[in-house]
Protein backbone atom coordinates (compact mmCIF):
# COMPACT_ATOMS: atom_id res chain seq x y z
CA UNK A 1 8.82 -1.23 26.44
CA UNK A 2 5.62 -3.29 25.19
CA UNK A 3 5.34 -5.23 22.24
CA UNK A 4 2.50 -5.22 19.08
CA UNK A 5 1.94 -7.45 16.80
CA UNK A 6 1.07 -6.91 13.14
CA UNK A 7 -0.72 -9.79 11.18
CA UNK A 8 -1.17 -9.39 7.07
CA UNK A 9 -4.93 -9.68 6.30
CA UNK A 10 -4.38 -9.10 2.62
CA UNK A 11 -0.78 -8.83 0.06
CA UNK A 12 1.16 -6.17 1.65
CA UNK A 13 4.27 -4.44 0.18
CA UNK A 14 5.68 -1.48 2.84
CA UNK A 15 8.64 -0.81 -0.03
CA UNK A 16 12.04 1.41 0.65
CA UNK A 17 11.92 2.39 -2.90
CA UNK A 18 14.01 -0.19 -4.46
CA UNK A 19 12.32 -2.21 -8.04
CA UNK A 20 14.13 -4.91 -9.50
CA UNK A 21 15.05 -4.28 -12.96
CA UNK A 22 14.52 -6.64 -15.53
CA UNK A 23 17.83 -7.51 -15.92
CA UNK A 24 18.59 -7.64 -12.17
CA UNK A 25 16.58 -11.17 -12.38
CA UNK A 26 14.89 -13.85 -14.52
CA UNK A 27 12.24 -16.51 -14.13
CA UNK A 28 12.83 -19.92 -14.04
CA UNK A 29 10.68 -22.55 -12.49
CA UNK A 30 7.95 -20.08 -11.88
CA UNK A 31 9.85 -18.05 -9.58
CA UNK A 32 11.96 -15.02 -9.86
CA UNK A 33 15.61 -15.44 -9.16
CA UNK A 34 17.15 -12.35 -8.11
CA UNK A 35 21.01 -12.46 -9.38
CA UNK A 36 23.73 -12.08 -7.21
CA UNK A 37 26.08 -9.84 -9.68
CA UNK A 38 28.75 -9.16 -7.71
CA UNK A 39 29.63 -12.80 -7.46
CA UNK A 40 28.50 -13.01 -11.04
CA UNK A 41 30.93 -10.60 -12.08
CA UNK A 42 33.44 -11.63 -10.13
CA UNK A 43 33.04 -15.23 -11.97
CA UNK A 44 33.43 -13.47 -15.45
CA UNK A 45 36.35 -12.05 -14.73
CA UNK A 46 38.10 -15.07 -14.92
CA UNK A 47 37.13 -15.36 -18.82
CA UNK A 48 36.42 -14.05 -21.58
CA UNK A 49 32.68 -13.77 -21.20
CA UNK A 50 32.64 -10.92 -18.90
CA UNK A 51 32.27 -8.19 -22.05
CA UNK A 52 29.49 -10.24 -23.01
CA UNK A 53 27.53 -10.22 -20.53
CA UNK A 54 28.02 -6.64 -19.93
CA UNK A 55 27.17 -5.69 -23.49
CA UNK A 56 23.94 -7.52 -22.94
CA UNK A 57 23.04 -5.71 -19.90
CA UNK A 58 23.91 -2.51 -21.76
CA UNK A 59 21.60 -3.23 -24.77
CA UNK A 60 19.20 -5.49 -23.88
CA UNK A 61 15.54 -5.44 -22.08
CA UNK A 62 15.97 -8.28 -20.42
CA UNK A 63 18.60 -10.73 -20.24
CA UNK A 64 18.41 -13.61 -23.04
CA UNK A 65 17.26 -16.86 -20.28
CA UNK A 66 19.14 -19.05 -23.59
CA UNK A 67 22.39 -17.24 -23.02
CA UNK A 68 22.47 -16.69 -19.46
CA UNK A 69 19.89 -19.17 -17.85
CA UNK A 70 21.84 -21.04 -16.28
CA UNK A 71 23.09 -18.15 -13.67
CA UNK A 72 19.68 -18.37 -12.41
CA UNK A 73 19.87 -21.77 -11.57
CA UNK A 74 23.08 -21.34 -9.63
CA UNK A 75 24.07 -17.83 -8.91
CA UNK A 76 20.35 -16.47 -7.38
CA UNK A 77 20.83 -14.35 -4.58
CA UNK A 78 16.99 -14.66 -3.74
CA UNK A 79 14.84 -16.80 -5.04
CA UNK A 80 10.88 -15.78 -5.11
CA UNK A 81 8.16 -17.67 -5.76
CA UNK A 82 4.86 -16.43 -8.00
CA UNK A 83 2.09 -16.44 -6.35
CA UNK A 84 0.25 -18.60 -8.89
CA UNK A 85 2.45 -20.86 -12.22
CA UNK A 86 -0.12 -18.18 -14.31
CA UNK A 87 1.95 -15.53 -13.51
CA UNK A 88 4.99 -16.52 -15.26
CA UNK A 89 2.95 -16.63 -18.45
CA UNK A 90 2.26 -13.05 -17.89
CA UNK A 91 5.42 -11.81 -17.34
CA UNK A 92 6.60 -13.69 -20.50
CA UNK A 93 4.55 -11.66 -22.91
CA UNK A 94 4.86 -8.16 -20.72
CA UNK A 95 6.72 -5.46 -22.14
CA UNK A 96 9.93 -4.69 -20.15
CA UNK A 97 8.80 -1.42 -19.39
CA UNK A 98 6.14 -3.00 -16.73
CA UNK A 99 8.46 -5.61 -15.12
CA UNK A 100 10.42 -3.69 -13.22
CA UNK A 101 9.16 -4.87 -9.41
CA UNK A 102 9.19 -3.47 -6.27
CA UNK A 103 10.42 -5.31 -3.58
CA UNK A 104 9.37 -5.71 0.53
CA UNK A 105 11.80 -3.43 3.03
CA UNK A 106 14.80 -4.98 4.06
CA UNK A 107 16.84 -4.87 7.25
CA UNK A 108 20.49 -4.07 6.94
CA UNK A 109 21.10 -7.20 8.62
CA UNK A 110 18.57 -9.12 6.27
CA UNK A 111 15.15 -10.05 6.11
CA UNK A 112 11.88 -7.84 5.75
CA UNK A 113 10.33 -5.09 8.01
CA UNK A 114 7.67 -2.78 8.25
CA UNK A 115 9.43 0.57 9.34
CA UNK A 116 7.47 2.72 12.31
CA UNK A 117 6.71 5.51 9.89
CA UNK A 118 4.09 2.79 7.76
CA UNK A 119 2.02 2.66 10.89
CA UNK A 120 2.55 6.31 12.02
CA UNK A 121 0.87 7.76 8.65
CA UNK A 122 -2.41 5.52 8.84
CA UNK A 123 -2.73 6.08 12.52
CA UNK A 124 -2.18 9.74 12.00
CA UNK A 125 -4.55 9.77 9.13
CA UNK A 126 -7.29 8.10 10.90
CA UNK A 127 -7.16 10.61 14.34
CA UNK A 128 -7.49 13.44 11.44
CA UNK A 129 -10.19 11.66 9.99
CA UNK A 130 -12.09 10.93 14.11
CA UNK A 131 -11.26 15.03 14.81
CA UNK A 132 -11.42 16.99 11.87
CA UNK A 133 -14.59 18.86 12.24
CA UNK A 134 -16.94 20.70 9.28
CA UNK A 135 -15.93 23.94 10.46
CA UNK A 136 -11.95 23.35 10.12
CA UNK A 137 -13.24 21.86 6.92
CA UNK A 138 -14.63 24.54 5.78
CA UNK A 139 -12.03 26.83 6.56
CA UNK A 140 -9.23 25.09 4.50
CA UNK A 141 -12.03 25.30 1.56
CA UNK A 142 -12.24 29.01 2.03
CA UNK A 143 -8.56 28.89 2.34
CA UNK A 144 -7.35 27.27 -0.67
CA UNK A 145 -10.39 28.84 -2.91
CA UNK A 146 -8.96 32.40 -2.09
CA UNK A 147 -4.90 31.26 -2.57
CA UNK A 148 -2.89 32.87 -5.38
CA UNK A 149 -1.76 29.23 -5.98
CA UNK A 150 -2.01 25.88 -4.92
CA UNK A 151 -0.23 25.74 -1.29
CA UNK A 152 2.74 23.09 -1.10
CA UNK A 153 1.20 21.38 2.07
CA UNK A 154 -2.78 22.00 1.39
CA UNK A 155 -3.71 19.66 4.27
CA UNK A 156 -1.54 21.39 6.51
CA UNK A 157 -3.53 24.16 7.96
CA UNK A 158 -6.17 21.33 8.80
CA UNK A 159 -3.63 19.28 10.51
CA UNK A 160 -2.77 21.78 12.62
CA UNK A 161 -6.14 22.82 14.04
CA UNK A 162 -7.02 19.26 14.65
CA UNK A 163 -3.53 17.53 15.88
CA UNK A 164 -1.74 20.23 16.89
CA UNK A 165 1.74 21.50 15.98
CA UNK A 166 4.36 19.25 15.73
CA UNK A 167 6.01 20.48 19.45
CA UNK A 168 2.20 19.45 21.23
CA UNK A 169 0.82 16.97 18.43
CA UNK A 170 -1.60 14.60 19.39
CA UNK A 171 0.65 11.56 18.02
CA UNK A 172 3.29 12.51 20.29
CA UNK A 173 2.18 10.24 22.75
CA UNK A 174 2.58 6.99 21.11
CA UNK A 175 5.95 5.63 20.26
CA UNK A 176 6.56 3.29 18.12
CA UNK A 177 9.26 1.69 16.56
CA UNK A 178 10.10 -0.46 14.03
CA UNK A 179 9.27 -4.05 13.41
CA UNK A 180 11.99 -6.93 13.57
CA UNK A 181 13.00 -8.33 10.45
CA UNK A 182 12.18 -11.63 9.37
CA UNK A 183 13.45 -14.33 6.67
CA UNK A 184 11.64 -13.74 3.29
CA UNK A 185 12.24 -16.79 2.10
CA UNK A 186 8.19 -18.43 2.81
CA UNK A 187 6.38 -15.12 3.27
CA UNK A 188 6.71 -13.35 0.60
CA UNK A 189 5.61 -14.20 -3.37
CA UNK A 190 5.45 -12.22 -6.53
CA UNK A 191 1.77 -11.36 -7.08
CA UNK A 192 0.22 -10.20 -10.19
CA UNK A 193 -1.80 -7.42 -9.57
CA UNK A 194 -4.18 -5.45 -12.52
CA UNK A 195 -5.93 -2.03 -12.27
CA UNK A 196 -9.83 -1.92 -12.75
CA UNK A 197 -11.41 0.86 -13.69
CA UNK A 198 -15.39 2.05 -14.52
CA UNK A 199 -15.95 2.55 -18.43
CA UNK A 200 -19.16 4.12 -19.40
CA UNK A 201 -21.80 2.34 -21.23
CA UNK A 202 -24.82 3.87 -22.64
CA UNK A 203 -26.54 4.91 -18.57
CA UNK A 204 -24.23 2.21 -16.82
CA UNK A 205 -21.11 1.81 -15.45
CA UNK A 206 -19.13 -1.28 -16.07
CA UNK A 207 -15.67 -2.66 -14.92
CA UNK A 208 -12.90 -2.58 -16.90
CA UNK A 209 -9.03 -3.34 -16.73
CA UNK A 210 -6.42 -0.62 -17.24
CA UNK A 211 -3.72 -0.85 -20.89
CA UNK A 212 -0.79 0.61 -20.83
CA UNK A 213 -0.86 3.02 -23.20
CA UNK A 214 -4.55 1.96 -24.83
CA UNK A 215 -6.35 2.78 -21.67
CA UNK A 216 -8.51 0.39 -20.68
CA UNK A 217 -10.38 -2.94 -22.15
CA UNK A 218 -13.18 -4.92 -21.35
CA UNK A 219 -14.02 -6.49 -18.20
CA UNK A 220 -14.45 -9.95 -19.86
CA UNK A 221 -10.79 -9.91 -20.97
CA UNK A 222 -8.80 -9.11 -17.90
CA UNK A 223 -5.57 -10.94 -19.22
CA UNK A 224 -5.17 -8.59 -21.75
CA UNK A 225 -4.87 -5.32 -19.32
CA UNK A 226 -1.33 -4.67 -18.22
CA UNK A 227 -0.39 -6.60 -14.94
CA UNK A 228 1.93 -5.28 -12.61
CA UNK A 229 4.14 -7.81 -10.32
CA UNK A 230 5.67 -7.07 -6.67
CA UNK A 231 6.85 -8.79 -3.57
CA UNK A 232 4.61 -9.10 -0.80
CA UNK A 233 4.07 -10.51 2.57
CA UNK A 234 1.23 -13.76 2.09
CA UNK A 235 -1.60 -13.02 4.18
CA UNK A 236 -0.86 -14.44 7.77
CA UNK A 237 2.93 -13.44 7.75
CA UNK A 238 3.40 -11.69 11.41
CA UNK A 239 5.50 -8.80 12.42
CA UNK A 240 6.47 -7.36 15.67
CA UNK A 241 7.64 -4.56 17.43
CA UNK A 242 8.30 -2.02 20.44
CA UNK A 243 6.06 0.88 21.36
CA UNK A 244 5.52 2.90 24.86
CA UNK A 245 3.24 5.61 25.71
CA UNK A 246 4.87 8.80 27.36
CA UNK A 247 4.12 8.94 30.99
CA UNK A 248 4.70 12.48 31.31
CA UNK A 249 2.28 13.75 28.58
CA UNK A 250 -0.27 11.56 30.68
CA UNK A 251 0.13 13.96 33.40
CA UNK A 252 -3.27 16.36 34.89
CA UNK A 253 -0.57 19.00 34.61
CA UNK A 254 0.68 18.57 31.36
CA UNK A 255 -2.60 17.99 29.78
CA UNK A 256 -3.82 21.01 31.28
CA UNK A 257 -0.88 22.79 29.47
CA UNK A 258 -1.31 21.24 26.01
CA UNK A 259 -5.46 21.50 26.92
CA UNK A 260 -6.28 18.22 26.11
CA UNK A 261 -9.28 16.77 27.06
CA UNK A 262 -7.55 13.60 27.86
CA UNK A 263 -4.25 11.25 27.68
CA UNK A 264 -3.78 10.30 24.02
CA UNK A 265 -3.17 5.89 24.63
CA UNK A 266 -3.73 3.12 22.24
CA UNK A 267 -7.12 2.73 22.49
CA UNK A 268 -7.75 5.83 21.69
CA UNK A 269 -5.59 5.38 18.38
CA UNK A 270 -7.25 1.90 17.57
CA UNK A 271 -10.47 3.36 18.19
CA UNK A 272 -10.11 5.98 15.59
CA UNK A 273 -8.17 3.51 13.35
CA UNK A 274 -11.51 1.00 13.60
CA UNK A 275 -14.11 4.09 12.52
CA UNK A 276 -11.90 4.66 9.74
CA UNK A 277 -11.96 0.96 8.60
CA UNK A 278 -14.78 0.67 8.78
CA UNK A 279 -15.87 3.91 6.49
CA UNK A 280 -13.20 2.56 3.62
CA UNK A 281 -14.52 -1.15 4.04
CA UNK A 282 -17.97 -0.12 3.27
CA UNK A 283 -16.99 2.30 0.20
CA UNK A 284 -14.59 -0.20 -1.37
CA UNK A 285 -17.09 -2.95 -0.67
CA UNK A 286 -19.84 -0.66 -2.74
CA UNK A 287 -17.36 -0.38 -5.55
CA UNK A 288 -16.44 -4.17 -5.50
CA UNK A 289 -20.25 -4.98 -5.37
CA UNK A 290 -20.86 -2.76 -8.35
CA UNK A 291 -18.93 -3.85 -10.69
CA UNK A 292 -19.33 -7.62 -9.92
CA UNK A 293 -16.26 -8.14 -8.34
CA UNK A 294 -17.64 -11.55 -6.16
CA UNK A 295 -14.14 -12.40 -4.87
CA UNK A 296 -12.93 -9.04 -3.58
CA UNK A 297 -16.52 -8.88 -1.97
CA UNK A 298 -15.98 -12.04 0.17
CA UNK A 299 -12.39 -10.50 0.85
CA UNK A 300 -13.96 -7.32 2.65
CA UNK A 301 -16.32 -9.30 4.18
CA UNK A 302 -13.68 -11.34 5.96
CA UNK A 303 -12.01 -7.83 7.03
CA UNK A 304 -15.42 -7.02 8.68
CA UNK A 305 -15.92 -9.91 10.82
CA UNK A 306 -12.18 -9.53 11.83
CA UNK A 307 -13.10 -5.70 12.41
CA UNK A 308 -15.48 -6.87 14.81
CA UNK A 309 -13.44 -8.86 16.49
CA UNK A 310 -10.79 -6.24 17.36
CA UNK A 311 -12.92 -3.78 18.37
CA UNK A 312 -13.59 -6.12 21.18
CA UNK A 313 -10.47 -6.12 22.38
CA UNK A 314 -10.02 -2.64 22.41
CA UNK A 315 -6.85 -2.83 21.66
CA UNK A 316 -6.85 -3.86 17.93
CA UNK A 317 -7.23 -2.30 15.22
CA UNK A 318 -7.62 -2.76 11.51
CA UNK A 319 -5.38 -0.56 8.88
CA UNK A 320 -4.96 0.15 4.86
CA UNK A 321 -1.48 0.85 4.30
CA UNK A 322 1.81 -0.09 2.11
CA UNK A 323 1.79 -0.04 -1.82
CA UNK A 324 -1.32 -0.29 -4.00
CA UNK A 325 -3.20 0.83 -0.83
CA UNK A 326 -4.89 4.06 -2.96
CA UNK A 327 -6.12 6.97 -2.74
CA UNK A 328 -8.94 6.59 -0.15
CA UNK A 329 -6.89 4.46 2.00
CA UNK A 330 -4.88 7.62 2.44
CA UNK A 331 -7.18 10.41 2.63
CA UNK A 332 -9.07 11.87 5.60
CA UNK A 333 -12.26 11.57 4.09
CA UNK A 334 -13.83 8.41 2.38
CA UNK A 335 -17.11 10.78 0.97
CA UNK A 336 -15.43 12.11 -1.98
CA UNK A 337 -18.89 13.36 -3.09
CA UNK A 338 -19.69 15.59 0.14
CA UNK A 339 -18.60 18.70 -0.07
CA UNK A 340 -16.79 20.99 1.29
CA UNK A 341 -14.49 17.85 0.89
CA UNK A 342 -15.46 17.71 -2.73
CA UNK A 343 -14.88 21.53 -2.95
CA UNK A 344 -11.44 21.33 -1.38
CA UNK A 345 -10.52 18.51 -4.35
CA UNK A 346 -11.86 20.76 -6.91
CA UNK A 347 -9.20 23.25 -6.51
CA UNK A 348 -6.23 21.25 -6.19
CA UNK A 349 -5.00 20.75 -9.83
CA UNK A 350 -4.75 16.76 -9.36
CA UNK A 351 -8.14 15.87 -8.88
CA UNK A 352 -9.96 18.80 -11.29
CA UNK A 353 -9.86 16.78 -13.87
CA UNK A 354 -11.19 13.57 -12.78
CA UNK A 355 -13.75 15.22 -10.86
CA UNK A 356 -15.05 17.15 -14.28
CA UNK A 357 -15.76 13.72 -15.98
CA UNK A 358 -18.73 13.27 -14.07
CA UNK A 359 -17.60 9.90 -13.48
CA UNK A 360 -16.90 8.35 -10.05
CA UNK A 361 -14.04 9.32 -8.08
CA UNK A 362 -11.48 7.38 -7.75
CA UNK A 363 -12.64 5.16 -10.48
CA UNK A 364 -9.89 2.99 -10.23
CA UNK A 365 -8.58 -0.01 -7.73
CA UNK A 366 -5.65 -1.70 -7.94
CA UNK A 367 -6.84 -5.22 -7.57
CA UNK A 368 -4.60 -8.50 -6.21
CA UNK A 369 -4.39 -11.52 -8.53
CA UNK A 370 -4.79 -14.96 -7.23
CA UNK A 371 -4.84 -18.34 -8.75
CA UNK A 372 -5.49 -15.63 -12.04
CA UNK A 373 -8.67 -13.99 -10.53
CA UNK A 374 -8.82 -11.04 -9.01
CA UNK A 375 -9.09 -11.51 -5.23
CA UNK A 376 -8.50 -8.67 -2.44
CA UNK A 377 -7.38 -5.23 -2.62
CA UNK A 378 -3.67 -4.66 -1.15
CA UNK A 379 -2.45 -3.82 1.97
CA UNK A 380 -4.76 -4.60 5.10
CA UNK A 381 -3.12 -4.92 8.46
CA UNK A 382 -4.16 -5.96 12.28
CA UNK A 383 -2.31 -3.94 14.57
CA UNK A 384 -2.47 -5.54 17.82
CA UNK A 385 -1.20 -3.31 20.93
CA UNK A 386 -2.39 -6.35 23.93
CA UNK A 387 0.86 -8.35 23.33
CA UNK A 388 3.47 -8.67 26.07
């Protein structure tokens, strides 16, 4: 088996789907502590206060730090740092509603991972993206234009065409498996992340920051939008794991039988992974441009000169994935505005409406926090396949 190595280039959250409730934690010291309740409970049980403390978790939003403080000094499972003191302002006038966060992957064993099938989908997505061409485009507009209703799978008949079936896919090739898990405890913070947005003014666009429920308010006054916190890896924090390539699907024989063209290795993976990169790094550079966003700018600069520098290897390759990642980061196309792509949105009842506002789509970005300005967009990877 061979080794790769993933490096964090910007906050990245891979999740499993677990948040921390409110009253699963508290702050103190500008940090979360995560309580352990089981030996909380089992404390209780002693006394009298165990009723308490279970009314309160019953009834309340949040547990009452005056009351119950002091369990997060002594009985914290995990405890996670803010990114930035600021951030423990925030969450202290946020509505309970928005502070439920969720939290890295974790091993069985303990520590974080990111699980195979977080790389599979953005390698996937990108081959899709090298392949697909505007004929099998066009036929899944015809396709879905002339449905009775909106197919379960839309993307599926394009897929197909381009990839193959699942029995002779074009992934098949590459095996990969998950990362090994690492200690939290130094790479991973509680960042504050906000959601900008384009409000119309007069024949300009400007930025804007997303209220829950108001909708949105003005770009000079992005501490009054509605922040959203969640554990992520720090930019830098490093990840590996196994992969191999199938010998036999290498085979003249075999890829005379699946007509291929040729072997499907990592290059040709990081390849298509790079062209893709490099389409969203230009489109979410244009957005961060436009609406003055002078930080997140310098931040997709960086991931260009580091683009560069893996396409010389050959074996590298940059990747938008995890949480907060978006829409583009997960679609096949980056030209929302070129049809038939733009045709194919259209009739899938999701995007008609945004697409009938005449406004930019997606308008929004879900924007990383730090030191209280906004700084990167989430979720950029290296994915390095020359490791032994």
């Amino acid at each position: 088996m061979k080794r790769y190595r993933l490096t964090v280039l910007t906050p990245l959250l891979v999740g499993d789907g677990q948040k921390l409730s409110p009253i699963d934690y508290m702050v103190w010291k500008d940090q979360v502590n995560v309580l352990d309740q089981k030996r909380i409970f089992r404390m209780l049980a002693k006394g009298p206060r165990l009723e308490m403390y279970l009314a309160q978790i019953r009834k309340a939003e949040r547990l009452d730090f005056a009351s119950w403080g002091g369990y997060a000094q002594n009985y914290a499972a995990r405890r996670i740092p803010f990114e930035h003191a600021s951030a423990a302002n925030y969450y202290a006038r946020t509505s309970a509603e928005n502070l439920f966060i969720p939290t890295f992957a974790t091993a069985a064993a303990g520590g974080i991972y990111v699980p195979a099938s977080a790389l599979k989908g953005p390698l996937r997505t990108s081959l899709l993206m090298e392949r697909a061409g505007e004929a099998q485009w066009k036929e899944l507009a015809t396709r879905l234009e002339g449905a009775e209703r909106t197919p379960r799978f839309p993307a599926e008949v394009l897929e197909t065409a381009t990839l193959g079936n699942a029995g002779v896919s074009r992934t098949r090739p590459l095996m990969l498996g998950d990362t090994a898990a690492i200690p939290a405890g130094g790479v991973t913070r509680i960042y504050l992340l906000r959601t900008s947005t384009l409000l119309p003014k007069g024949n300009k666009l400007e930025l804007g920051w997303k209220m829950s429920p108001r909708g949105a308010v003005e770009a000079k006054r992005p501490g009054d939008s509605t922040p959203t916190f969640a554990e992520m890896a720090m930019p830098g924090t490093q990840f590996s794991g196994a992969f191999d390539e199938s010998p036999a699907l290498a085979k003249p024989e075999m890829l005379r039988a699946l007509r291929w063209r040729e072997a499907a290795g990592t290059r040709m993976f990081a390849e298509a992974a790079n062209a893709a990169a490099e389409k969203l790094i230009a489109v979410q550079r244009a957005y961060a441009e436009a609406t003055g966003l002078g930080a997140v700018v310098q931040s997709l600069d960086s991931l260009s000169n580091r683009l560069a520098t893996a396409r010389e290897t050959g074996q590298a390759c940059l990747l938008c994935m995890g949480w907060g990642a978006g829409f583009l980061a997960k679609s096949v196309s980056t030209d929302v505005n070129a049809d038939p792509f733009r045709q194919i949105l259209r009739s899938l009842p999701a995007y008609s409406q945004p697409l009938r506002s005449g406004l930019p789509f997606p308008k929004t970005r879900r924007v990383v926090f730090q030191g209280d300005q906004p700084s990167a967009l989430p979720g950029w990877v290296e994915l390095n396949f020359n490791q032994s």
